[in-house]
C-alpha atoms as a PDB file:
ATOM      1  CA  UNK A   1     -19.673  23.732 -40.035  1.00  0.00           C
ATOM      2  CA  UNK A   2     -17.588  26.924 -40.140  1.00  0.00           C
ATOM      3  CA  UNK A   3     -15.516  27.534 -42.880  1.00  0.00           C
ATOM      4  CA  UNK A   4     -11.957  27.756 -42.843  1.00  0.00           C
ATOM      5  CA  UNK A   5     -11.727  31.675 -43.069  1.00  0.00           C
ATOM      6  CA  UNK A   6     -14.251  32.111 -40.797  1.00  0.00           C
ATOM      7  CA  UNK A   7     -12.773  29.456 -38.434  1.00  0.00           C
ATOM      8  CA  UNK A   8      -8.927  31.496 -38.421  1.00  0.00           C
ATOM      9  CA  UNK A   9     -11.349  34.725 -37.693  1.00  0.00           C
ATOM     10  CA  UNK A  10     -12.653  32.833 -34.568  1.00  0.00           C
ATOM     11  CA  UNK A  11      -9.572  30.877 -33.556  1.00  0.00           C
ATOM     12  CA  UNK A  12      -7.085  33.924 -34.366  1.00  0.00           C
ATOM     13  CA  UNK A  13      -5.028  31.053 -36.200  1.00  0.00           C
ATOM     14  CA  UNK A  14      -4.128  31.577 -39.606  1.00  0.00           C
ATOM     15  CA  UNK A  15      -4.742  27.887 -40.171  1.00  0.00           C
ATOM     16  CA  UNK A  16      -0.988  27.874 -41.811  1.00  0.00           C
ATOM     17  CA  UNK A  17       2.013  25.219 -41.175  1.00  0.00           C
ATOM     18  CA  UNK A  18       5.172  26.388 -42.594  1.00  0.00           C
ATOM     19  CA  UNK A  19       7.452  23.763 -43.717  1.00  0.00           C
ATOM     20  CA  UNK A  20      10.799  24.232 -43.995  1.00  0.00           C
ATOM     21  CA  UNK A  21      13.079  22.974 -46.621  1.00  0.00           C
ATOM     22  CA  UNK A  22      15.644  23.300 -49.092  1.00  0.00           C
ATOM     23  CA  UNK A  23      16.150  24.606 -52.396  1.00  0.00           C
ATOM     24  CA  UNK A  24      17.896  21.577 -53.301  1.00  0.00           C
ATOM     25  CA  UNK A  25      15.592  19.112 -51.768  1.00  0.00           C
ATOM     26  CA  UNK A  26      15.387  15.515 -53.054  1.00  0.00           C
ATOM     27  CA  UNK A  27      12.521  13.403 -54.088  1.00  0.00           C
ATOM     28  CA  UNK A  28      12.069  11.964 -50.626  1.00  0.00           C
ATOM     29  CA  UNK A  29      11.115  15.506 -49.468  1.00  0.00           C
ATOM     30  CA  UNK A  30       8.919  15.688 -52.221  1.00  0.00           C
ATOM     31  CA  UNK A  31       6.563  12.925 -50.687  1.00  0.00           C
ATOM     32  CA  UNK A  32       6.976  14.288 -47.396  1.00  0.00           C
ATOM     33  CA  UNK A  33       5.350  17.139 -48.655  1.00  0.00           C
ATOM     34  CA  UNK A  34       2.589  15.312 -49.731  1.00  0.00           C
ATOM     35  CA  UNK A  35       2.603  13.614 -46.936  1.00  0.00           C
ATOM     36  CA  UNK A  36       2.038  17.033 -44.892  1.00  0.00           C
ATOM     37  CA  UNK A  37      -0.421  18.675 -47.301  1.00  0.00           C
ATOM     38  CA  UNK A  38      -2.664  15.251 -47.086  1.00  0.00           C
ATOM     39  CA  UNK A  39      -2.785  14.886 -43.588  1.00  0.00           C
ATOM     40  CA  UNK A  40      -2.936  18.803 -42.879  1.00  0.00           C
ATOM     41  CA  UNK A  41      -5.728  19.398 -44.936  1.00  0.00           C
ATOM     42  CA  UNK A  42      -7.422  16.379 -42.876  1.00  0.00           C
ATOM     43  CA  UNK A  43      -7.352  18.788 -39.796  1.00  0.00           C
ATOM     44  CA  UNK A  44      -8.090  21.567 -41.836  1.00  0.00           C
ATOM     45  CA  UNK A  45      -4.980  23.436 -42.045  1.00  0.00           C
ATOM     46  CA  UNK A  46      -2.513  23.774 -45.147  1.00  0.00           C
ATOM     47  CA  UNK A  47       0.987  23.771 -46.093  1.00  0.00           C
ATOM     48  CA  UNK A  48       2.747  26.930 -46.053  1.00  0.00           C
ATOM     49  CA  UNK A  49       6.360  25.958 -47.742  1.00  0.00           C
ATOM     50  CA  UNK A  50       9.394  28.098 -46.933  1.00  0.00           C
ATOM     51  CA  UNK A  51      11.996  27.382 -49.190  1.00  0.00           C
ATOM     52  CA  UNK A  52      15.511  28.054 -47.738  1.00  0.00           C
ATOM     53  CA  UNK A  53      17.941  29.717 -50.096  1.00  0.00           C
ATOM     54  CA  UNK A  54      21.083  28.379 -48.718  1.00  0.00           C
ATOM     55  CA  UNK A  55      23.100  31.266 -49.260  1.00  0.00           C
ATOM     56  CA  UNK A  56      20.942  32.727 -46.707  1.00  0.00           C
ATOM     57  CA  UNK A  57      22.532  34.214 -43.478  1.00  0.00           C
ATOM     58  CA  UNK A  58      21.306  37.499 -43.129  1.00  0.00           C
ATOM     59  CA  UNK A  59      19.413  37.434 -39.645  1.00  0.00           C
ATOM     60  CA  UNK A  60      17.356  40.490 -41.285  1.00  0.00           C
ATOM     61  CA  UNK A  61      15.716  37.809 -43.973  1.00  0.00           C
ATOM     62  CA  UNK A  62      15.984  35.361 -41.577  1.00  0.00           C
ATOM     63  CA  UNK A  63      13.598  37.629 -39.187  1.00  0.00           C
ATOM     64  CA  UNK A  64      11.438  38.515 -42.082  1.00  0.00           C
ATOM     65  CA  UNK A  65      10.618  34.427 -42.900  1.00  0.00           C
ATOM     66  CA  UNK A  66       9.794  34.354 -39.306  1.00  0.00           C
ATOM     67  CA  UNK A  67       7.228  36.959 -39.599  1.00  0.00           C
ATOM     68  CA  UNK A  68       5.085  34.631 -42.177  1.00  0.00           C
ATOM     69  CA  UNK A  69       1.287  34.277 -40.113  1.00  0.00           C
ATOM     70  CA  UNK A  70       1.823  31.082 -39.536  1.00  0.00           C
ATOM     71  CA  UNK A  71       0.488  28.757 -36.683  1.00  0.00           C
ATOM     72  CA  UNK A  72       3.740  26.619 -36.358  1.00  0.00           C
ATOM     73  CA  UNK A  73       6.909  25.607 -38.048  1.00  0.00           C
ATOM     74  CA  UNK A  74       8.778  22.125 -39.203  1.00  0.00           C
ATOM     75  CA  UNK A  75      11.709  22.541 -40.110  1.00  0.00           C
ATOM     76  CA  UNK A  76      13.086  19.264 -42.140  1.00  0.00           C
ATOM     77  CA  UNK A  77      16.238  18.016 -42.507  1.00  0.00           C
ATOM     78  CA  UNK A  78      16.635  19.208 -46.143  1.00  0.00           C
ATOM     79  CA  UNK A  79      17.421  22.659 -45.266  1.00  0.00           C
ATOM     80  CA  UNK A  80      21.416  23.377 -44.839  1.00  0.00           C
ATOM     81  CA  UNK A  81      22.043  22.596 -40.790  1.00  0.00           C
ATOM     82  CA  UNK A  82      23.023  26.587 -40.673  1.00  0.00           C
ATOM     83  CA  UNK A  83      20.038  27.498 -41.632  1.00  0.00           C
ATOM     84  CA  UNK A  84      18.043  25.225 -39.697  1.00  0.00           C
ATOM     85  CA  UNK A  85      19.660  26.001 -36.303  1.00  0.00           C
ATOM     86  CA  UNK A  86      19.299  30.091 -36.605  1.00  0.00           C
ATOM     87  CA  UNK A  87      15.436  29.254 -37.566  1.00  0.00           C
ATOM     88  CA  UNK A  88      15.073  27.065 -34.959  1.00  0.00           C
ATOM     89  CA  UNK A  89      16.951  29.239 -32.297  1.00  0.00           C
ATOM     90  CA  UNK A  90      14.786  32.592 -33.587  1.00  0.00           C
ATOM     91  CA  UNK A  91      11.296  30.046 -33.409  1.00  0.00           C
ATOM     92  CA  UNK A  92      12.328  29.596 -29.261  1.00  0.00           C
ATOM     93  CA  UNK A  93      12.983  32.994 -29.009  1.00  0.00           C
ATOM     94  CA  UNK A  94      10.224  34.311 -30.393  1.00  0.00           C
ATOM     95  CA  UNK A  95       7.319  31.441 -28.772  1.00  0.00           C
ATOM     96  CA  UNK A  96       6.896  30.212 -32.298  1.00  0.00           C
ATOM     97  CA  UNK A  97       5.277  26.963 -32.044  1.00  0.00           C
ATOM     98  CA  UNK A  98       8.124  24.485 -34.142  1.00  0.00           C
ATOM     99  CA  UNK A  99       9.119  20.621 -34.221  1.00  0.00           C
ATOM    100  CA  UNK A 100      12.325  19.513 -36.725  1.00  0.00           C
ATOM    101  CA  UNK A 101      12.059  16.571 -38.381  1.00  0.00           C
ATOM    102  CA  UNK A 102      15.075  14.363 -39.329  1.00  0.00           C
ATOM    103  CA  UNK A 103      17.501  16.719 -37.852  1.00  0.00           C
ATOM    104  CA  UNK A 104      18.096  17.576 -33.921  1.00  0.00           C
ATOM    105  CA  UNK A 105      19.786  19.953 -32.285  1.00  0.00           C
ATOM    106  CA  UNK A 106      20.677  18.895 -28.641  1.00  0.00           C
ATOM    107  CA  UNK A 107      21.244  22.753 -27.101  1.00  0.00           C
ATOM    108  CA  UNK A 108      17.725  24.376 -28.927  1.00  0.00           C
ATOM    109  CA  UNK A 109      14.822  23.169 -26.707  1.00  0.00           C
ATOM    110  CA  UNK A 110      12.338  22.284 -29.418  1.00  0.00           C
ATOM    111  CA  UNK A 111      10.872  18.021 -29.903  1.00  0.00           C
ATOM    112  CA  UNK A 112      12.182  16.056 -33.085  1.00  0.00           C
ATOM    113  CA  UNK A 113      11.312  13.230 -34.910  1.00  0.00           C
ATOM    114  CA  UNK A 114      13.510  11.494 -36.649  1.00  0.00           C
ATOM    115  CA  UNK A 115      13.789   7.967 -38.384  1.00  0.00           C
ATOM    116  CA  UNK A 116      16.235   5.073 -36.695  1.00  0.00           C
ATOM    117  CA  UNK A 117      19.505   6.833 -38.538  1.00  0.00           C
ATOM    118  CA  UNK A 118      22.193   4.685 -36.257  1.00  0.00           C
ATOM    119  CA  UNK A 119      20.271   1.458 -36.896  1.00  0.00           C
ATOM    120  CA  UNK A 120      19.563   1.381 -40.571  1.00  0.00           C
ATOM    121  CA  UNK A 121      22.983   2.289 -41.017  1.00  0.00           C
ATOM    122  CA  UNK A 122      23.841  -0.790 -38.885  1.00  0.00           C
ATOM    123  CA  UNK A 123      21.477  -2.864 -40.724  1.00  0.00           C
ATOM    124  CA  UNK A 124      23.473  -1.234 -44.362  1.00  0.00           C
ATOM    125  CA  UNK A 125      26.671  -2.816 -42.825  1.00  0.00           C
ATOM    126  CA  UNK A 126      24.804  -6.154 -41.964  1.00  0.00           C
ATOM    127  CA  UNK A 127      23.229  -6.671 -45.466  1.00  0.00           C
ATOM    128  CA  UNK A 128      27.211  -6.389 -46.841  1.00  0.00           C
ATOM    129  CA  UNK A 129      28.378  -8.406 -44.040  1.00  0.00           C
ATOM    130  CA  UNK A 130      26.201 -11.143 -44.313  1.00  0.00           C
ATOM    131  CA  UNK A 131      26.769 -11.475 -48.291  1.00  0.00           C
ATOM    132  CA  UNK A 132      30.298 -12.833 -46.930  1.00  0.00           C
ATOM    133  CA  UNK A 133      32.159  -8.960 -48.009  1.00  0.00           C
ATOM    134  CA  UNK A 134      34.929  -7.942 -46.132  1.00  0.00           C
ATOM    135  CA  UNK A 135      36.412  -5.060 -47.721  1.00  0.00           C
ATOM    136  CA  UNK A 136      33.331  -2.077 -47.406  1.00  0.00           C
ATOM    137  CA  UNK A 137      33.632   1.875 -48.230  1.00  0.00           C
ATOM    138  CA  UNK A 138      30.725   4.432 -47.119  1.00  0.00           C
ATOM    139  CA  UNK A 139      29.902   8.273 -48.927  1.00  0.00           C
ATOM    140  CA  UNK A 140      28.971  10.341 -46.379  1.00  0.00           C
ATOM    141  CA  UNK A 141      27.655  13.981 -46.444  1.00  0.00           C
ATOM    142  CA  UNK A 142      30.585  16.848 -45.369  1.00  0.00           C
ATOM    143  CA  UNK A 143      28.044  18.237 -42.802  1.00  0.00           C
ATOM    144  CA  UNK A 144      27.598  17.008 -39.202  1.00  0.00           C
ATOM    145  CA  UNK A 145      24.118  16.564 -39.342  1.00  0.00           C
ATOM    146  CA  UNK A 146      21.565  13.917 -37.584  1.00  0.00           C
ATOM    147  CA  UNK A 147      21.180  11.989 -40.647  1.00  0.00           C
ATOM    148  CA  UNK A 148      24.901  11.994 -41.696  1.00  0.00           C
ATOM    149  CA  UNK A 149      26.334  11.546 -38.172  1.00  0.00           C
ATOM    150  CA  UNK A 150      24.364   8.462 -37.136  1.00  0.00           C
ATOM    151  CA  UNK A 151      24.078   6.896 -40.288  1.00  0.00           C
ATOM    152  CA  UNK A 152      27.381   6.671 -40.664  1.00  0.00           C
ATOM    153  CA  UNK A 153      27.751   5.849 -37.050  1.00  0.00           C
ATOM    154  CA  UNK A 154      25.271   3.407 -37.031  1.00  0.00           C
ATOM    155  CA  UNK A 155      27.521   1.647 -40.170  1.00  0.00           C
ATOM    156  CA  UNK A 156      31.201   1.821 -38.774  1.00  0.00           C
ATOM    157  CA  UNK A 157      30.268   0.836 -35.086  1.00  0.00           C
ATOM    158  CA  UNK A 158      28.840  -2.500 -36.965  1.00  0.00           C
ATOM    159  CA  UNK A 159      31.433  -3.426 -39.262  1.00  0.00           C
ATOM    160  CA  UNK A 160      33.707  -2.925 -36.041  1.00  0.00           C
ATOM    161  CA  UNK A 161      31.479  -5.133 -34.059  1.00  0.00           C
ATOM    162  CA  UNK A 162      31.469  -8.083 -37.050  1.00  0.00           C
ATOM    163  CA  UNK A 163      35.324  -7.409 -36.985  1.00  0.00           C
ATOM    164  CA  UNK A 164      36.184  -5.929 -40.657  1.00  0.00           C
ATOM    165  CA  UNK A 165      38.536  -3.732 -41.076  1.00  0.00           C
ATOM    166  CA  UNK A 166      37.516   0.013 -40.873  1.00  0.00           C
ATOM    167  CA  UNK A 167      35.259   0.702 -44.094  1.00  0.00           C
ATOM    168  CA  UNK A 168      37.117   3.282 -46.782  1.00  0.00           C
ATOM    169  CA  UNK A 169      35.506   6.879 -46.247  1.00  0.00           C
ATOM    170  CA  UNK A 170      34.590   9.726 -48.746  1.00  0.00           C
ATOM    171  CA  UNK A 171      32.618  12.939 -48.329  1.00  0.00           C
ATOM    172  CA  UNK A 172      30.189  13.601 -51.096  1.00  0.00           C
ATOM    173  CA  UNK A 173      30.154  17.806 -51.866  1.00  0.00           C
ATOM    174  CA  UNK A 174      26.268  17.115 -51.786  1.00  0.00           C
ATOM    175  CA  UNK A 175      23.483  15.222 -50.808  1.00  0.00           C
ATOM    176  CA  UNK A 176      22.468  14.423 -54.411  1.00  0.00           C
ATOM    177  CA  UNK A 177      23.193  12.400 -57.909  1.00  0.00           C
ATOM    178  CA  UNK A 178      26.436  14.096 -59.361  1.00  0.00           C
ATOM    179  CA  UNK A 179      27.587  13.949 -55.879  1.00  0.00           C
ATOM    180  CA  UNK A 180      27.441  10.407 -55.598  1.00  0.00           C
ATOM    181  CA  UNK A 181      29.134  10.315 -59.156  1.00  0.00           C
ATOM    182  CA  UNK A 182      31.868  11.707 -58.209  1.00  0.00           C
ATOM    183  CA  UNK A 183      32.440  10.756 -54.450  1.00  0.00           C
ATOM    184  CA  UNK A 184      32.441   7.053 -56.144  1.00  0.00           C
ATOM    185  CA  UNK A 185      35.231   7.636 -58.740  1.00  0.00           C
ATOM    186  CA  UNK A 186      36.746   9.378 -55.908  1.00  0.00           C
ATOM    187  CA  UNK A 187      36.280   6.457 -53.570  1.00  0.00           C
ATOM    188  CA  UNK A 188      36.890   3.591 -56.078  1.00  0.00           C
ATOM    189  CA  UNK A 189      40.119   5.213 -57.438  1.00  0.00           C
ATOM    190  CA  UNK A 190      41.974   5.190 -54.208  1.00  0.00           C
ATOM    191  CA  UNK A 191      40.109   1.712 -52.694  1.00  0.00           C
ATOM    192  CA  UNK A 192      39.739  -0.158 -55.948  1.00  0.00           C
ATOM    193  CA  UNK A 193      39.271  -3.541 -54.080  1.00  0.00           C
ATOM    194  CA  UNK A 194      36.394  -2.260 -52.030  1.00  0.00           C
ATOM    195  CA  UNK A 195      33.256  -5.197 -52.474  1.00  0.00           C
ATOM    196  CA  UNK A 196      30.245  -3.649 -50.922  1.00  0.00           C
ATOM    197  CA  UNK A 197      29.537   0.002 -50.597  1.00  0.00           C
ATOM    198  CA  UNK A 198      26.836   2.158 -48.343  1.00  0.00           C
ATOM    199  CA  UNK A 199      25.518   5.305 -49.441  1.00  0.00           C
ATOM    200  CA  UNK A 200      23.679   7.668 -46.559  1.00  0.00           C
ATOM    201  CA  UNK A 201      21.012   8.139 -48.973  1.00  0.00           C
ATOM    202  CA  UNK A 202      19.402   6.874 -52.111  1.00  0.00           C
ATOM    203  CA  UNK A 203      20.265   9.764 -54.401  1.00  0.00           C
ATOM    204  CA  UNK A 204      24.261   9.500 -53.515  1.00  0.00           C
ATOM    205  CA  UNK A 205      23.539   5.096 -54.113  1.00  0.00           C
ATOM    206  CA  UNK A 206      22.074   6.019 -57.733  1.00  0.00           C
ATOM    207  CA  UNK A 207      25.201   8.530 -58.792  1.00  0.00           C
ATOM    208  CA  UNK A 208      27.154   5.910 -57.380  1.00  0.00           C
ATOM    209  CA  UNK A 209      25.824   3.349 -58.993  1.00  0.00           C
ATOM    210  CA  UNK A 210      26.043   4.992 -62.566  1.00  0.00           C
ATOM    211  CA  UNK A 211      29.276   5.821 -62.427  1.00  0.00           C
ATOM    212  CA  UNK A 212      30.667   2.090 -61.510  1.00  0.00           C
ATOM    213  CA  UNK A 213      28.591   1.024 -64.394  1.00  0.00           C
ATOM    214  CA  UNK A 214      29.136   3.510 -66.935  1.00  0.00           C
ATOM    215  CA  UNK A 215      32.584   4.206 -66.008  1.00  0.00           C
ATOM    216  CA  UNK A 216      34.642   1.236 -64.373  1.00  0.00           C
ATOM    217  CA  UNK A 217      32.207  -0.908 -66.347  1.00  0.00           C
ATOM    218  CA  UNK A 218      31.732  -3.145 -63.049  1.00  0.00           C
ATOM    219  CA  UNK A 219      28.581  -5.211 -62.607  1.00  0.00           C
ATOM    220  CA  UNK A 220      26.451  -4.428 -59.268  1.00  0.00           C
ATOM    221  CA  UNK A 221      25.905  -6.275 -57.529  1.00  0.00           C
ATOM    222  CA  UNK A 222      28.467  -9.057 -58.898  1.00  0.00           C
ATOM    223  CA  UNK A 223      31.426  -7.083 -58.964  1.00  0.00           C
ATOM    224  CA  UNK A 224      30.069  -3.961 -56.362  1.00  0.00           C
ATOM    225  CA  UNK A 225      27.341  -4.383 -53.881  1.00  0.00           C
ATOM    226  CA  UNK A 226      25.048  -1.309 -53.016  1.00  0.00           C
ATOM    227  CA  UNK A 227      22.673   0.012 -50.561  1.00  0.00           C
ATOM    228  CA  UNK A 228      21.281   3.182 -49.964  1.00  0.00           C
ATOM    229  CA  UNK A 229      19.066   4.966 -47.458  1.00  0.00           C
ATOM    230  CA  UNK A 230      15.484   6.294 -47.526  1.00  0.00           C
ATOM    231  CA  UNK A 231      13.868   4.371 -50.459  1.00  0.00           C
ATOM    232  CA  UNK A 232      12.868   7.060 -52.431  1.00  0.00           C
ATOM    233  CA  UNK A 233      10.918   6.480 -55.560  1.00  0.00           C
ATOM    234  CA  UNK A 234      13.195   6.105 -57.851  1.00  0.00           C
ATOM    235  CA  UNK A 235      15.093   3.562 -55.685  1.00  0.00           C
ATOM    236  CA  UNK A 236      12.936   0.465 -56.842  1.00  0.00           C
ATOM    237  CA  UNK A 237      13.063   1.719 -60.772  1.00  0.00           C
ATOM    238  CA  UNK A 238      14.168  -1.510 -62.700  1.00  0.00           C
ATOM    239  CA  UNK A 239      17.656   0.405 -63.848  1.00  0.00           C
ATOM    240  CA  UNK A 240      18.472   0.738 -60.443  1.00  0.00           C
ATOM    241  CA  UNK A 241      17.001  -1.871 -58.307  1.00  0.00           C
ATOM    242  CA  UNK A 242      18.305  -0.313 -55.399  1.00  0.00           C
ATOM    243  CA  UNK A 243      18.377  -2.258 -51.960  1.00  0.00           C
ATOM    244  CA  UNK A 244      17.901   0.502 -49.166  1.00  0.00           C
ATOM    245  CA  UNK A 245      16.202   1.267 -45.792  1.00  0.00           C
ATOM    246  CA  UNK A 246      12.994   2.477 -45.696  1.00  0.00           C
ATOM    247  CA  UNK A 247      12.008   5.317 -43.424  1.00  0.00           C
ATOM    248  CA  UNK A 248       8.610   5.148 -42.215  1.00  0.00           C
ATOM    249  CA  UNK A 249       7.787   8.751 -43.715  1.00  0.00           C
ATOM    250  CA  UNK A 250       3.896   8.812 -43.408  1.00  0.00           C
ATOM    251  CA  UNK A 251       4.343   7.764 -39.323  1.00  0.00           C
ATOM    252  CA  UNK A 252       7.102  10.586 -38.977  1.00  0.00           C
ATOM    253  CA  UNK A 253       5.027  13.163 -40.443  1.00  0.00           C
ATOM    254  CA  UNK A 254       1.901  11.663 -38.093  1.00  0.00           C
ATOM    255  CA  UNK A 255       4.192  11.806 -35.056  1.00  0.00           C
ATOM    256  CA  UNK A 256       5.628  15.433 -36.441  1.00  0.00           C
ATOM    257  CA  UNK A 257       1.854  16.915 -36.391  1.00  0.00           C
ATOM    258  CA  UNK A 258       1.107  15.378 -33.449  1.00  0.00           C
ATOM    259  CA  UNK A 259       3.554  17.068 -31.444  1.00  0.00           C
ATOM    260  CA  UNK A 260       3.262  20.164 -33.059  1.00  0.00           C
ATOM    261  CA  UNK A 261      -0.347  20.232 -32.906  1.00  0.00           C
ATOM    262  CA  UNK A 262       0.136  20.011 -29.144  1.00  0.00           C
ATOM    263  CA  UNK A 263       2.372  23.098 -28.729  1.00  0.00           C
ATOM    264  CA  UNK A 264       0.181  24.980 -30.905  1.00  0.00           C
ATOM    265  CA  UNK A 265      -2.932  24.353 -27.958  1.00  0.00           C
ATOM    266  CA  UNK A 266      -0.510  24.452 -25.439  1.00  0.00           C
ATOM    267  CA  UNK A 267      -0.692  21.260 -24.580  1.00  0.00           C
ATOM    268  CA  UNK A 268       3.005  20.076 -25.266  1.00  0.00           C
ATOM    269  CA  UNK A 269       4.884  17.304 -22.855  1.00  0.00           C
ATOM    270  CA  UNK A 270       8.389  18.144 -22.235  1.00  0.00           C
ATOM    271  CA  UNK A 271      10.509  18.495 -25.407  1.00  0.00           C
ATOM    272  CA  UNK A 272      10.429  15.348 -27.277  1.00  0.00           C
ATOM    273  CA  UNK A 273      12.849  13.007 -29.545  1.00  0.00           C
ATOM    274  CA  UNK A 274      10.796  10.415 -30.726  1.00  0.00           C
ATOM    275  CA  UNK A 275      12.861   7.997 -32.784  1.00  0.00           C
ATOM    276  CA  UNK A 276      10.613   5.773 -35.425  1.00  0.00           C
ATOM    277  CA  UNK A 277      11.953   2.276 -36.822  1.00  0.00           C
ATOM    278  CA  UNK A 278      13.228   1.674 -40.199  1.00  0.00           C
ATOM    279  CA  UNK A 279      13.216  -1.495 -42.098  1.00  0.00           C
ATOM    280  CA  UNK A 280      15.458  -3.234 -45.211  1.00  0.00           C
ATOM    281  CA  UNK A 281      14.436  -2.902 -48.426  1.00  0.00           C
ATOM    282  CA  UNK A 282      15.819  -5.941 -50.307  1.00  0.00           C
ATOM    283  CA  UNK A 283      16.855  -5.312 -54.436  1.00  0.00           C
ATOM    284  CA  UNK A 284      18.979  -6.210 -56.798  1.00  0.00           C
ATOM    285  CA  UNK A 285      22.108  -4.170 -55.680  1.00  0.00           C
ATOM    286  CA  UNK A 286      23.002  -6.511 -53.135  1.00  0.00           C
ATOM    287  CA  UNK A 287      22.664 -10.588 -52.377  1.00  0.00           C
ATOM    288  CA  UNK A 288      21.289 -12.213 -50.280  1.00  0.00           C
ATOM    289  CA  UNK A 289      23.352 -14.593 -47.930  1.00  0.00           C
ATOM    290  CA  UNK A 290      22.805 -17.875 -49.936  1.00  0.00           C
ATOM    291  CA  UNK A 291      23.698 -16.222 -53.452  1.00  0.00           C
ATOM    292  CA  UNK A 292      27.041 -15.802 -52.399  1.00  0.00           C
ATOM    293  CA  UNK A 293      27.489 -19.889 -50.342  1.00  0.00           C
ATOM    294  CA  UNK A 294      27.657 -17.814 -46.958  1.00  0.00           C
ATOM    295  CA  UNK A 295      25.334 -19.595 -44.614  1.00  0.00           C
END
């Protein structure tokens, strides 16, 4: 069996899969990236990781990533949405073989996966709803990406449809821990009656969750209930106890290779957005229905 050099010499592949993500990504890409290198190795390719400096908007440096010998690109969700649509838009241009993953762009013709965003953030507002709370907030992300846009989405439309009043909103500056610190005091200090809060993801829920303990010196989930989304490791540590939704990471990255693997031989269906179900995570940052006497 040929090795791997001598395979790339034969195949004119460099036997390479850039993946794209941020200099600020959270623990859930971390797995991911297992994830890839795992399943990549499998089929006897390996990880190339781009890191994306988000100050970067030069189309000069942008050009110059592009010119990595690579076989194919995924570009994940972690990356600022700037940067991900000019790398996306130069990978069309250019014929480079590229999938995103957790983030679509509706005008750039390349497939996506992504995880059920709109429904897990329904099920959030269920999981509140359903504990008998009536008065909800949500911390969002400031940028109109996939994950923010139908997360949240996904959460107001169902609070509408159980017939609550509109849920308190706040923009966290980031998609990480002193984000979520803040955007709660934030939140909290202007809605201080608010019983059940969703976070979009798990490292916003954890910030959040500090600060109402450490600072308002509430109990979660007697005083504050909490979910988050993504159920990253350090979601189920016993000081948090976080109840989240899961997404299904190792199918997305299956599903991700798959399709990418495809337009690498040439072999691609017309451009693809595969969705992939997400399910609750149930922990001690919310109740359950019969905790609270709501049948």
């Amino acid at each position: 069996m040929p090795n791997a050099a001598a395979r790339s010499l034969m195949t004119k592949r460099s036997n390479l899969i850039a993946v794209v993500v941020s200099n600020q990504a959270n623990t859930t890409y971390g797995h991911l990236l297992e994830c890839f290198s795992g399943k990549l190795m499998e089929i006897g390719y390996n990880v190339f990781l781009i890191t994306a400096v988000e100050a970067t908007t030069d189309e000069d440096q942008l050009l110059q990533m592009l010119r990595y010998p690579v076989d194919g690109f995924v570009v994940t969700a972690a990356a600022s949405l700037e940067f991900s649509r000019q790398i996306c838009k130069h990978c069309v241009a250019l014929g480079i073989p590229a999938v995103t993953l957790n983030r679509t762009f509706e005008d750039i013709d390349l497939s996506s996966i992504n995880c059920d965003h709109k429904g897990g953030g329904a099920m959030a507002a269920n999981v509140l709803a359903d504990s008998g709370l009536k008065r909800l907030g949500i911390i969002v992300g400031r940028e109109p990406t996939t994950v923010n846009t139908e997360r949240m989405n996904g959460f107001l439309e169902r609070v509408a449809e159980r017939g609550l009043a509109p849920p308190a909103v706040v923009r966290a500056r980031q998609f990480n821990f002193e984000s979520g610190y803040e955007a709660a005091a934030d939140l909290l200090a202007k809605n201080p009656d608010i019983e059940g809060l969703f976070c979009v993801n798990d490292q916003i829920a954890i910030g959040a969750i500090e600060m109402v303990r450490k600072d308002l010196k509430l109990r979660v989930p007697q005083d504050l209930s909490i979910i988050g989304f993504d159920n990253m490791p350090s979601a189920a540590w016993p000081s948090f106890d976080l109840s989240t939704i899961q997404q299904p990471i190792e199918e997305m990255v299956d599903e991700t290779l798959r399709l990418l693997m495809k337009t690498i031989d040439n072999d691609a269906s017309p451009t693809t957005h595969a969705v992939l179900p997400v399910q609750l995570v149930r922990r001690g940052t919310t109740f359950l229905p019969h905790d609270r006497g709501v049948i």
